[in-house]
C-alpha atoms as a PDB file:
ATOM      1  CA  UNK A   1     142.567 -77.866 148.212  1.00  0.00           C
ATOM      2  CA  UNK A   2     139.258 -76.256 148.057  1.00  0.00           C
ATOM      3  CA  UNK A   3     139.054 -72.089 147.764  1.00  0.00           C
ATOM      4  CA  UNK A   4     136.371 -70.103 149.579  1.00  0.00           C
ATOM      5  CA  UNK A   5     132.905 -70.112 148.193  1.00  0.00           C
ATOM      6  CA  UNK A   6     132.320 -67.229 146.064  1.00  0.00           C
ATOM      7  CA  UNK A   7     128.914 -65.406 144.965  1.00  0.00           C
ATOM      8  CA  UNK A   8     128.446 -63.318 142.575  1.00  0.00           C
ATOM      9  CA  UNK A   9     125.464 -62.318 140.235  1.00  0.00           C
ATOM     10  CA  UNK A  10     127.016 -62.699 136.781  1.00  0.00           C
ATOM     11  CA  UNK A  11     129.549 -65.311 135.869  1.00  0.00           C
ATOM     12  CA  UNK A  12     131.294 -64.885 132.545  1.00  0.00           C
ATOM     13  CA  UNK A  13     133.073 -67.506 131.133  1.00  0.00           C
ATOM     14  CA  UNK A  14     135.472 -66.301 128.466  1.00  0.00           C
ATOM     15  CA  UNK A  15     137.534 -63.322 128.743  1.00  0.00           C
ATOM     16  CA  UNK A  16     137.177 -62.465 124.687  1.00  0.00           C
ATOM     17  CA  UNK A  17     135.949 -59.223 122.635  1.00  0.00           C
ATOM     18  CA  UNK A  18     132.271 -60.637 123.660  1.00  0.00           C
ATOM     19  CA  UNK A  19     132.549 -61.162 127.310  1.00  0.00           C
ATOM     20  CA  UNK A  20     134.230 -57.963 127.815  1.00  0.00           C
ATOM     21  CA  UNK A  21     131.671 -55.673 125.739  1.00  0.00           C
ATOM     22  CA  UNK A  22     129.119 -57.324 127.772  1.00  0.00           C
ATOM     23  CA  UNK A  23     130.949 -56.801 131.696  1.00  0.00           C
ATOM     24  CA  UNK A  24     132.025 -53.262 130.219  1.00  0.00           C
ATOM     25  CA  UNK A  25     128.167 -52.323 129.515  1.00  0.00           C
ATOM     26  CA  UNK A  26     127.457 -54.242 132.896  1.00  0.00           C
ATOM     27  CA  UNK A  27     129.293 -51.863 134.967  1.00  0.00           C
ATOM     28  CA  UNK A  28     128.085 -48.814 133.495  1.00  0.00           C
ATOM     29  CA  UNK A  29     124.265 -49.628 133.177  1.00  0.00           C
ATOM     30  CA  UNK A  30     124.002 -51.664 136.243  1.00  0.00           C
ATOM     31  CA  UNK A  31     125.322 -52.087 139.598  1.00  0.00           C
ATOM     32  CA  UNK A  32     126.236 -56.156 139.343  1.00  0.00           C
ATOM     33  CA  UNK A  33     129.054 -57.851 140.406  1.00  0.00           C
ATOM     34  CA  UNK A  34     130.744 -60.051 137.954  1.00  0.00           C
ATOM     35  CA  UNK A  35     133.149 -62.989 137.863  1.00  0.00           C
ATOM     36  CA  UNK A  36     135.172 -63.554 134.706  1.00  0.00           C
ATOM     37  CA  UNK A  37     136.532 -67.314 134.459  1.00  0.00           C
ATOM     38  CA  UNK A  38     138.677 -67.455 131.413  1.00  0.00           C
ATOM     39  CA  UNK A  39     141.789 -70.383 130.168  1.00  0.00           C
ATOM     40  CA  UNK A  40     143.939 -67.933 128.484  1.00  0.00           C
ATOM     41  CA  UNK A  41     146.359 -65.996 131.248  1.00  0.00           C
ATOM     42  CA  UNK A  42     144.878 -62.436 130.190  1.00  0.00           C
ATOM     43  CA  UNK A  43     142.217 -60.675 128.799  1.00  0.00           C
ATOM     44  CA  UNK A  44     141.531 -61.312 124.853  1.00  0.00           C
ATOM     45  CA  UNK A  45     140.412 -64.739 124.161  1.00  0.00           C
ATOM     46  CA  UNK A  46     141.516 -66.025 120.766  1.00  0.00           C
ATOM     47  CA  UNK A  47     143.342 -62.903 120.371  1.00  0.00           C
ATOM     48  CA  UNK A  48     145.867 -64.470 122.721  1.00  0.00           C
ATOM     49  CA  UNK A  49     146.640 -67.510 120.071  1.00  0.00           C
ATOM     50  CA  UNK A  50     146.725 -65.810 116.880  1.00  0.00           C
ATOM     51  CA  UNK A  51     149.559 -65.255 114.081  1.00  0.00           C
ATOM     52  CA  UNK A  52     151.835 -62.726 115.344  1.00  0.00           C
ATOM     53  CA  UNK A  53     150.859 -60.629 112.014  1.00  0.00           C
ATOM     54  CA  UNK A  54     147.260 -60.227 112.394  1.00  0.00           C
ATOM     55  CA  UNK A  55     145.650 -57.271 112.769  1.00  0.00           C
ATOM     56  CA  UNK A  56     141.741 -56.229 112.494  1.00  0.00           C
ATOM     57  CA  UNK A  57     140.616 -55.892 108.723  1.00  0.00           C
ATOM     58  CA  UNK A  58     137.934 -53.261 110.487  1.00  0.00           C
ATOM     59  CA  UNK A  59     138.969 -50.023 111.231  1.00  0.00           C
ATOM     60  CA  UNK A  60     139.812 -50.134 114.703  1.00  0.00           C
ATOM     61  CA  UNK A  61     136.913 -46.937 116.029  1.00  0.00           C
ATOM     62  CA  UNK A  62     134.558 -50.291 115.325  1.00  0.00           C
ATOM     63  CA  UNK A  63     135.878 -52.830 117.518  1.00  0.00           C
ATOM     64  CA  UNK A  64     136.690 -53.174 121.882  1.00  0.00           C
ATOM     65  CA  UNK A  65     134.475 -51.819 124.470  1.00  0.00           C
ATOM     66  CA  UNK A  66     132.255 -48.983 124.554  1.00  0.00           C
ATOM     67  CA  UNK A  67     133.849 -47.136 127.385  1.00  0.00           C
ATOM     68  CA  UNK A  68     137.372 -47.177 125.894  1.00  0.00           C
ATOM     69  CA  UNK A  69     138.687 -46.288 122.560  1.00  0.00           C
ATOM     70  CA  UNK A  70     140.461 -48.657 120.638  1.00  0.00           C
ATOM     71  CA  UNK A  71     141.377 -46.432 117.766  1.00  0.00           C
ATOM     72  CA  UNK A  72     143.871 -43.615 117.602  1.00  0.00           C
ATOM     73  CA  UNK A  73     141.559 -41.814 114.921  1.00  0.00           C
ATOM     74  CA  UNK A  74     144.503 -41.316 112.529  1.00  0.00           C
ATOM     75  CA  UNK A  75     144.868 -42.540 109.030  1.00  0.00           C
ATOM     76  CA  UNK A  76     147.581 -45.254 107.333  1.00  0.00           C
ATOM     77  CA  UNK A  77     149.831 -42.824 105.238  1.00  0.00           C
ATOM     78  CA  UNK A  78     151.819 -46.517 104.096  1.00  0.00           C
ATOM     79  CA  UNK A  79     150.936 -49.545 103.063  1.00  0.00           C
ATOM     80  CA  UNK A  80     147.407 -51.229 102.093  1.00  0.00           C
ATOM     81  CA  UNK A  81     145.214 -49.708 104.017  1.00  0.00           C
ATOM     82  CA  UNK A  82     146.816 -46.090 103.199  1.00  0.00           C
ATOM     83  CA  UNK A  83     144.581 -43.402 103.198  1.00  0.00           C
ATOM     84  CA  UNK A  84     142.097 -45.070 105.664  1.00  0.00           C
ATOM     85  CA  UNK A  85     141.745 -45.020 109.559  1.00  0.00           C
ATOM     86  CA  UNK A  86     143.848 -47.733 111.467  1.00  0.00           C
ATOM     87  CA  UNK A  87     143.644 -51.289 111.697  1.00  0.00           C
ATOM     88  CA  UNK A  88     144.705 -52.126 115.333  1.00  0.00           C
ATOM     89  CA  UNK A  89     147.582 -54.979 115.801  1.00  0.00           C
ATOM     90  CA  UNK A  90     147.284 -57.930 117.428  1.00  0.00           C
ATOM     91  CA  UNK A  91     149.053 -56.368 120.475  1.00  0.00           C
ATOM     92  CA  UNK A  92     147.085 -53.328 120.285  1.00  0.00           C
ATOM     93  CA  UNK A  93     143.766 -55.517 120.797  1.00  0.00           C
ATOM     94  CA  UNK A  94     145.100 -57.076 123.084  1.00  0.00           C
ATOM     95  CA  UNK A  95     146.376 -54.396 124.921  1.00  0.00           C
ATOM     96  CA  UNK A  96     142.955 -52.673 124.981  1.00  0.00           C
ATOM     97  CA  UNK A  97     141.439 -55.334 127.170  1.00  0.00           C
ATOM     98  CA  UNK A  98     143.989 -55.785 129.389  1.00  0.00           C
ATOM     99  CA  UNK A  99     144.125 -51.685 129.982  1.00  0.00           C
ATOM    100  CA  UNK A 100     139.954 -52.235 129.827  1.00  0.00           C
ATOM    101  CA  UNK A 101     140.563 -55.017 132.728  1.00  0.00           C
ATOM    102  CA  UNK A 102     142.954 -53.582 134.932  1.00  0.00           C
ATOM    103  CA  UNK A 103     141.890 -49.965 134.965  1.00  0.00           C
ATOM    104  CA  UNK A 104     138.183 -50.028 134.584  1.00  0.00           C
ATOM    105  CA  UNK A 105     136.651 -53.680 135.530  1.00  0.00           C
ATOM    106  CA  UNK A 106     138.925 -54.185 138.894  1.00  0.00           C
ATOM    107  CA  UNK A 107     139.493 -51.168 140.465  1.00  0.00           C
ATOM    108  CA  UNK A 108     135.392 -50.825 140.148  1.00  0.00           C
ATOM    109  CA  UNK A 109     135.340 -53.286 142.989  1.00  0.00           C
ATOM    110  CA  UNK A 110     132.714 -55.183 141.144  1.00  0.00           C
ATOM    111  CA  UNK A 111     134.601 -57.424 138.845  1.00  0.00           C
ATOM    112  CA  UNK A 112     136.473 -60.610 139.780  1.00  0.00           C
ATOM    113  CA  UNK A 113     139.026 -61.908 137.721  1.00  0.00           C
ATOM    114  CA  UNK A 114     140.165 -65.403 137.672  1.00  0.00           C
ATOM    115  CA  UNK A 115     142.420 -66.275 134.563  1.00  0.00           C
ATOM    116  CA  UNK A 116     143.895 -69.623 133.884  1.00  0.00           C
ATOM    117  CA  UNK A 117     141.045 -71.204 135.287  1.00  0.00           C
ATOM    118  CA  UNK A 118     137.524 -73.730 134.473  1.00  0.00           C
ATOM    119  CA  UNK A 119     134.406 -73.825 134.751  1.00  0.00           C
ATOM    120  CA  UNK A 120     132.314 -76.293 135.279  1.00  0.00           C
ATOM    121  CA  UNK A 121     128.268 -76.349 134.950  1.00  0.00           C
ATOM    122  CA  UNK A 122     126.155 -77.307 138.068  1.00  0.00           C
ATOM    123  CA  UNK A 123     122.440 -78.304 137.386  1.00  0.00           C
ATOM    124  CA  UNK A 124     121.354 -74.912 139.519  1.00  0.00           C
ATOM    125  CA  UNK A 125     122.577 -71.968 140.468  1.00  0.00           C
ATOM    126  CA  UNK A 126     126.276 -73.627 142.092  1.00  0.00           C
ATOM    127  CA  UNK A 127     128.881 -74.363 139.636  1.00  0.00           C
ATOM    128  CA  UNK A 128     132.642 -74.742 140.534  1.00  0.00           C
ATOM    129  CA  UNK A 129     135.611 -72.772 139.450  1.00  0.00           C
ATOM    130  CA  UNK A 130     139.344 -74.836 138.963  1.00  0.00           C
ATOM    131  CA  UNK A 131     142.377 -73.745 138.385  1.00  0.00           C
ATOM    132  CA  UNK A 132     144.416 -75.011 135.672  1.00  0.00           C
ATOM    133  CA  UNK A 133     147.884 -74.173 137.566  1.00  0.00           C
ATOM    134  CA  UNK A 134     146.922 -75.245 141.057  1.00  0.00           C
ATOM    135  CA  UNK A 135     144.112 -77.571 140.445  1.00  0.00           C
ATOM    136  CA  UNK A 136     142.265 -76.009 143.301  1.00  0.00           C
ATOM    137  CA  UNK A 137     138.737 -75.708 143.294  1.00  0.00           C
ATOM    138  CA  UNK A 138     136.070 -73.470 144.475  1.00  0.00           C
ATOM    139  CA  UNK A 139     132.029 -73.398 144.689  1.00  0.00           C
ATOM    140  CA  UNK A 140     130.231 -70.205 143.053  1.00  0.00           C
ATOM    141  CA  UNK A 141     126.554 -69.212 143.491  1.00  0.00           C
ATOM    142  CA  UNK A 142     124.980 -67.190 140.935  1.00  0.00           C
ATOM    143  CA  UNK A 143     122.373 -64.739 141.445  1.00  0.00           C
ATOM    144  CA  UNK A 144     121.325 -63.767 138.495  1.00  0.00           C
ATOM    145  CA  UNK A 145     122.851 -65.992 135.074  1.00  0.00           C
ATOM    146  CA  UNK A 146     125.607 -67.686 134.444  1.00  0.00           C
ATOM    147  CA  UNK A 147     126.698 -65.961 130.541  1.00  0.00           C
ATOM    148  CA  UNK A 148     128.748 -68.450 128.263  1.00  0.00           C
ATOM    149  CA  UNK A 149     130.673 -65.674 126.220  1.00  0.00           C
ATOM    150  CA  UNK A 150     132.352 -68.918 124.529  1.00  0.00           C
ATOM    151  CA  UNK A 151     129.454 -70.685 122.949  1.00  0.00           C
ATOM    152  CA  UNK A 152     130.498 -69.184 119.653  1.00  0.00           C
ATOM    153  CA  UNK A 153     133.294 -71.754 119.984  1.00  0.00           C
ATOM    154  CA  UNK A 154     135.670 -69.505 118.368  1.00  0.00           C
ATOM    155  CA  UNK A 155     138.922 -71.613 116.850  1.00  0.00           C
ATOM    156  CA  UNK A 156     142.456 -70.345 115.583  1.00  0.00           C
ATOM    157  CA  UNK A 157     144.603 -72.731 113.533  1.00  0.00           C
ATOM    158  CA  UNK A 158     146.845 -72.764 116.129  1.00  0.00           C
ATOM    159  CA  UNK A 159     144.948 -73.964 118.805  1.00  0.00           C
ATOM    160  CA  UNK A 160     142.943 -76.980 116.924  1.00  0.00           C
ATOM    161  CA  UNK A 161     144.160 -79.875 114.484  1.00  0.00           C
ATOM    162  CA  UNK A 162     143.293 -79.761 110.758  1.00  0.00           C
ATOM    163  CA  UNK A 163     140.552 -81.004 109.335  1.00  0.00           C
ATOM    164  CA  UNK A 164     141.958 -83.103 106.639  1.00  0.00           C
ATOM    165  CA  UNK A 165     144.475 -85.797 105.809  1.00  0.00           C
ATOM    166  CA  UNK A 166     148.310 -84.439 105.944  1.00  0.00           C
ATOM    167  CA  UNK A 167     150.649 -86.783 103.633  1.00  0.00           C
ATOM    168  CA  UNK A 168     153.174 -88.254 104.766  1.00  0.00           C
ATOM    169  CA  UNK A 169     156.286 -85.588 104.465  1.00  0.00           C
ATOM    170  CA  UNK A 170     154.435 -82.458 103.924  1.00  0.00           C
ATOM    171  CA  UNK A 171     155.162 -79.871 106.549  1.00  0.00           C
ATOM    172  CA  UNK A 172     151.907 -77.982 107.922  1.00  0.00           C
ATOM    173  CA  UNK A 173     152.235 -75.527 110.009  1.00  0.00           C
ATOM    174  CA  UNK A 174     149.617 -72.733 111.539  1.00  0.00           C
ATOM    175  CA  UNK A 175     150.211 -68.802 110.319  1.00  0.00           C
ATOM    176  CA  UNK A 176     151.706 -68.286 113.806  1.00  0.00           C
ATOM    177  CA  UNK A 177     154.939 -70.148 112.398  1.00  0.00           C
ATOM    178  CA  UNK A 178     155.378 -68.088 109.115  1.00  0.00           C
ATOM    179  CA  UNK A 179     157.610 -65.494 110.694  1.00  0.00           C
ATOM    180  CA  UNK A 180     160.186 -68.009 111.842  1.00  0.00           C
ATOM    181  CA  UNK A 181     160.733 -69.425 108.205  1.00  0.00           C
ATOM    182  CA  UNK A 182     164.564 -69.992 107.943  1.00  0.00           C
ATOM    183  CA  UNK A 183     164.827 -71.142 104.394  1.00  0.00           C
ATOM    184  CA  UNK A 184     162.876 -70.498 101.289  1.00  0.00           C
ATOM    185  CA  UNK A 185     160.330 -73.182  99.905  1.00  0.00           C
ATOM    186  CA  UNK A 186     159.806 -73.918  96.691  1.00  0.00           C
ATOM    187  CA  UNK A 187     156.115 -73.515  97.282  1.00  0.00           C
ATOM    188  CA  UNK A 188     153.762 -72.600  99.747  1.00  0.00           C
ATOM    189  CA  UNK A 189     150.496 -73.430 100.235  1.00  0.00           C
ATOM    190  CA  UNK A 190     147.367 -71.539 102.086  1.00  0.00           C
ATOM    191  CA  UNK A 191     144.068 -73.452 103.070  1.00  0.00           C
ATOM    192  CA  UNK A 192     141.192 -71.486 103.727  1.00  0.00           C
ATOM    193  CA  UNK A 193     139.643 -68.720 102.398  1.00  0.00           C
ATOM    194  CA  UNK A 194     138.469 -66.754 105.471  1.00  0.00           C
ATOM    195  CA  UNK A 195     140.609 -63.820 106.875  1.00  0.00           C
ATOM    196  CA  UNK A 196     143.441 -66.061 108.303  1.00  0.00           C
ATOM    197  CA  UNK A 197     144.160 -67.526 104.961  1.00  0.00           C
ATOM    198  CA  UNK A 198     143.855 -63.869 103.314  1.00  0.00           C
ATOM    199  CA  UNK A 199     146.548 -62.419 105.899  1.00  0.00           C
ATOM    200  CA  UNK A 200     148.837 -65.554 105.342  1.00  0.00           C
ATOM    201  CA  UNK A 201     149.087 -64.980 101.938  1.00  0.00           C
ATOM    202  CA  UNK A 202     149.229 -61.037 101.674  1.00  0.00           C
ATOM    203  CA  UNK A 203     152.079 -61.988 104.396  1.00  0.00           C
ATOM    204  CA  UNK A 204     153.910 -64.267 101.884  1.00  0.00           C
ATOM    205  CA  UNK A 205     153.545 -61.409  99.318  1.00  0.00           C
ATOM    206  CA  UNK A 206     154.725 -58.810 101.550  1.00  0.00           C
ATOM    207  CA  UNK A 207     157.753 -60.628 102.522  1.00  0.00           C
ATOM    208  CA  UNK A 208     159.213 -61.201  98.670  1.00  0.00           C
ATOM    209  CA  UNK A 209     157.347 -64.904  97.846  1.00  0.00           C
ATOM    210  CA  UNK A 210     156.723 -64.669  94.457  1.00  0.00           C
ATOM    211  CA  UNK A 211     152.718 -64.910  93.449  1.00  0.00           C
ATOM    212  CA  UNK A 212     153.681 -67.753  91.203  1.00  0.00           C
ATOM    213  CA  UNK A 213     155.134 -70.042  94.366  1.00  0.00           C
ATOM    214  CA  UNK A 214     151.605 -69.517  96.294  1.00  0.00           C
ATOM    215  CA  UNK A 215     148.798 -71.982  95.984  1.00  0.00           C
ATOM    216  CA  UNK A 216     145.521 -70.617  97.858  1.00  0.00           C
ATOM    217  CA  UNK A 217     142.535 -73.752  98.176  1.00  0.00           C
ATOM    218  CA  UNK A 218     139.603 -71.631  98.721  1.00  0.00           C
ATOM    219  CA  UNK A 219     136.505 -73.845  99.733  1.00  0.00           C
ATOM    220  CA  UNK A 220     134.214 -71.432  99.138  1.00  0.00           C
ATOM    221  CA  UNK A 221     134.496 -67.469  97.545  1.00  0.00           C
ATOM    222  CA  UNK A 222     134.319 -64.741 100.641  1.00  0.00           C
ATOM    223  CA  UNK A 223     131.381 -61.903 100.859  1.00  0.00           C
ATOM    224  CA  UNK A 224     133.721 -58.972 100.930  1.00  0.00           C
ATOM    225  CA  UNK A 225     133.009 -55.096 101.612  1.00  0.00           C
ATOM    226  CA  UNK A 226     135.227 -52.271 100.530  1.00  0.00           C
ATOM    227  CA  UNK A 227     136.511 -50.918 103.487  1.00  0.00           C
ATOM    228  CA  UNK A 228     136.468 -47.102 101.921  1.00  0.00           C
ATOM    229  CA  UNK A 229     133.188 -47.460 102.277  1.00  0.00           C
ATOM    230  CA  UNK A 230     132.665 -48.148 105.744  1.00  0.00           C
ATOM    231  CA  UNK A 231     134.739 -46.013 107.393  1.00  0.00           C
ATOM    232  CA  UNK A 232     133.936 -44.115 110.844  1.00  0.00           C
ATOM    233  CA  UNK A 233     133.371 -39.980 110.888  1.00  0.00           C
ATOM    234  CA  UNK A 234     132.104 -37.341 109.077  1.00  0.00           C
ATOM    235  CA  UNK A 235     134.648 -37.197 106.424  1.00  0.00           C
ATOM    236  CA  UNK A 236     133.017 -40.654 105.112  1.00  0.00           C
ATOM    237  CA  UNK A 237     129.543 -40.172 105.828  1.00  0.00           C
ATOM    238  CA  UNK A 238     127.784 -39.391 101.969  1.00  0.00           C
ATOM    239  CA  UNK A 239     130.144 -42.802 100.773  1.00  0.00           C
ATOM    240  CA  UNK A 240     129.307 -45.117 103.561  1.00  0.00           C
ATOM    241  CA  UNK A 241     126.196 -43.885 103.047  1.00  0.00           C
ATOM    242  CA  UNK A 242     125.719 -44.268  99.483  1.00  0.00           C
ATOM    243  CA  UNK A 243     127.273 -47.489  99.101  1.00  0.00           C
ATOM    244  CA  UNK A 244     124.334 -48.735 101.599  1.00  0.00           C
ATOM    245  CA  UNK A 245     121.870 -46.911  99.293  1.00  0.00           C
ATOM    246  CA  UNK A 246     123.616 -49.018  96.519  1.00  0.00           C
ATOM    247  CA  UNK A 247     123.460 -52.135  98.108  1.00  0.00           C
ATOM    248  CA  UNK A 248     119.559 -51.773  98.885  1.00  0.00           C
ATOM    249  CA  UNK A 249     118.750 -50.710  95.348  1.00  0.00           C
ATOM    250  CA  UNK A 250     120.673 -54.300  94.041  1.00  0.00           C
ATOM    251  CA  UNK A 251     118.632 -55.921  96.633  1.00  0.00           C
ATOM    252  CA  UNK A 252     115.098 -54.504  95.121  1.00  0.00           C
ATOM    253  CA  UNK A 253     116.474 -54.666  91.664  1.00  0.00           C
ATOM    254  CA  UNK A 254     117.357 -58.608  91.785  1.00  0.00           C
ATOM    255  CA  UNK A 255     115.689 -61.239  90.299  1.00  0.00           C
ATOM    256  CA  UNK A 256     117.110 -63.774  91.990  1.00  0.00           C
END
């Protein structure tokens, strides 16, 4: 059955770290009303579908929305990251923009938030809006742009198929299944070299799988930073500082 025609003068499909940025700087530079159209249930896009384990491999004063903090400002005392400010948990992230949703975006009167639900494109300024629990649909005129915070097309392993041939009995499973491991393997094996497949197999290593039992297929090497040197506050400033300094005197000095 067909909802009541809505209007609006920003729709935002996706509810991810993008989208939200974006509304969050709407509401406090402008005076537009938004509509947020987003699959996922809450707030968070891929955040939502990834490995119970992850956390942000930033520290977390760089990442969420402007108008709320995300970090804590306090430093690991434990563990890899000791000595440095905090990398936020999955469920902290998430947490963040569902806090940043329901006490900021709605209770400004301006935002209108419609989880679990489609959009679909019109040739103008009409699209439609459908629910994936009800199926019901509604029209929704834009005034100003329609924003596609999901054109990145950002995937978790989780929520896609890989790409490449599985043999036949060899068990592949996405990092979201590592904590319910039952039984030991004799070997486990990590594709991809991105963050994902560096979590999964500091994971492994952190929970007693021996480095000799873990095979890693990197397609390509990873650009990495040291994070000690780009930490927030004034008690890092002359090393984040210098290591830029560093980085443009390689650049002038190459030769190639």
């Amino acid at each position: 059955m067909p909802m009541d025609p809505l209007e609006t003068d920003y729709l935002v499909v996706g509810a991810g770290a993008t989208a939200m940025a974006f509304v969050d700087t709407l509401l406090t530079e402008s005076d537009a009303e938004v509509v947020i159209v987003d699959r996922h249930h809450r707030p968070g896009g891929h955040w939502n579908d990834a490995y119970p384990f992850v956390r942000l491999h930033q520290p977390a004063a760089y990442y969420g929305v402007a108008s709320r903090e995300l970090s804590s400002w306090t430093k690991d005392e434990t563990g890899l990251n000791k000595g440095l400010y905090g990398l936020a948990s999955g469920a902290e992230v998430l947490a963040h923009f569902d806090q940043t949703m329901q006490q900021r975006f709605l209770p400004s009167g301006r935002v209108r938030w419609l989880p679990m639900s489609e959009v679909g494109v019109g040739p103008g300024t009409t699209h439609t809006v459908r629910s994936l629990t009800s199926g019901e649909t509604c029209e929704l005129r834009v005034r100003r742009k329609l924003v596609d915070a999901t054109h990145a097309r950002t995937e978790v392993p989780s929520t896609c198929k890989p790409k490449y041939a599985i043999a036949p009995g060899v068990r592949c499973v996405p990092p979201n299944d590592l904590p319910r491991i039952e039984r030991p393997h004799a070997a486990y094996t990590v594709v991809g070299s991105g963050k994902t497949g560096m979590d999964a197999c500091l994971w492994l290593l952190q929970n007693g799988v021996p480095p000799e039992r873990i095979r890693w297929i990197m397609p390509r090497d990873a650009w990495l930073m040291d994070r000690a040197n780009h930490q927030p506050g004034a008690d890092y400033f002359e090393k984040s500082i210098g290591s830029a300094i560093a980085q443009f005197d390689a650049v002038i000095e190459a030769t190639s």
